[in-house]
Protein backbone atom coordinates (compact mmCIF):
# COMPACT_ATOMS: atom_id res chain seq x y z
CA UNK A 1 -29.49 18.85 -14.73
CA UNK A 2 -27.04 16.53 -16.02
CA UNK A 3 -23.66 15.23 -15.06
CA UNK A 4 -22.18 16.53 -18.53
CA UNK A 5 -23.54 20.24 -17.24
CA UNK A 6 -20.87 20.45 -15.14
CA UNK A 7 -18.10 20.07 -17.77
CA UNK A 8 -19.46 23.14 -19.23
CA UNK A 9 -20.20 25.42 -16.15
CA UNK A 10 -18.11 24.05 -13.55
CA UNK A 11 -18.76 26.98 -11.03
CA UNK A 12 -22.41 25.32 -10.50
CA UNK A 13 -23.08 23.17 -7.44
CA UNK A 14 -22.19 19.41 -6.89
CA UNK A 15 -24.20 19.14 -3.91
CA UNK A 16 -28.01 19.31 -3.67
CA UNK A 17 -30.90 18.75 -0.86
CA UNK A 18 -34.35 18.03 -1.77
CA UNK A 19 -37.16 16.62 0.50
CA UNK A 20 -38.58 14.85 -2.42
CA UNK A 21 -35.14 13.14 -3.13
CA UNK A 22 -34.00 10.57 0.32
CA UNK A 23 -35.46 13.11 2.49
CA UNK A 24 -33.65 15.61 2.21
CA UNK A 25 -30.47 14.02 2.25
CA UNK A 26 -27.78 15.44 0.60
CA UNK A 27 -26.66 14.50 -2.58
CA UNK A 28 -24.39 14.69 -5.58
CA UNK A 29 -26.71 16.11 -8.08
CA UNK A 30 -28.27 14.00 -11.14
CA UNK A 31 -27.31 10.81 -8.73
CA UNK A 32 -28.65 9.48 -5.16
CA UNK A 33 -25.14 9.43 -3.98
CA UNK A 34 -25.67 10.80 -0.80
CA UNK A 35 -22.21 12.92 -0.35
CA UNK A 36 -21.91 11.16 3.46
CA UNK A 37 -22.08 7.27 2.06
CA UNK A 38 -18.71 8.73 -0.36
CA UNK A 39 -17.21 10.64 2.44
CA UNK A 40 -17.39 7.97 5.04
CA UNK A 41 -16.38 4.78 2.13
CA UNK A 42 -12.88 6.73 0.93
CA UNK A 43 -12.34 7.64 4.69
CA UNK A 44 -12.23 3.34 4.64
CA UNK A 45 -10.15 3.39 2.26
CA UNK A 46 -12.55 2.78 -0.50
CA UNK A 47 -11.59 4.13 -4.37
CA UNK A 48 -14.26 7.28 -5.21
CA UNK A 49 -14.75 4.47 -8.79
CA UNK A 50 -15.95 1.54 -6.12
CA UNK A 51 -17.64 3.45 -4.06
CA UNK A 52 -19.89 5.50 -6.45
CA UNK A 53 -21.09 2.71 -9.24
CA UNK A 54 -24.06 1.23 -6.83
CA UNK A 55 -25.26 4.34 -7.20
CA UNK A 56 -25.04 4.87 -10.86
């Protein structure tokens, strides 16, 4: 699944966990952004742009 998937079916899920993928961790799908790491940086006052592109 691809970022671009979601522009077409936007009713599918942002959020996945896999063991295989950081333990389990959850993520944004087709990334390793795991959804705490952006939760916690724009709770510092971090930009979602800034805080995702180590990631890309």
């Amino acid at each position: 699944m691809t970022p671009e998937d979601f522009y077409i079916n936007p009713t599918l899920p942002i959020v996945h966990s896999d063991p295989d993928i950081l333990g389990a961790t959850p993520v944004f799908i087709a990334t390793r952004l795991p959804m705490k790491t952006l939760l916690d940086d724009l709770e510092a006052g971090d930009s979602p742009c800034g805080v995702s592109r180590p990631f890309s």
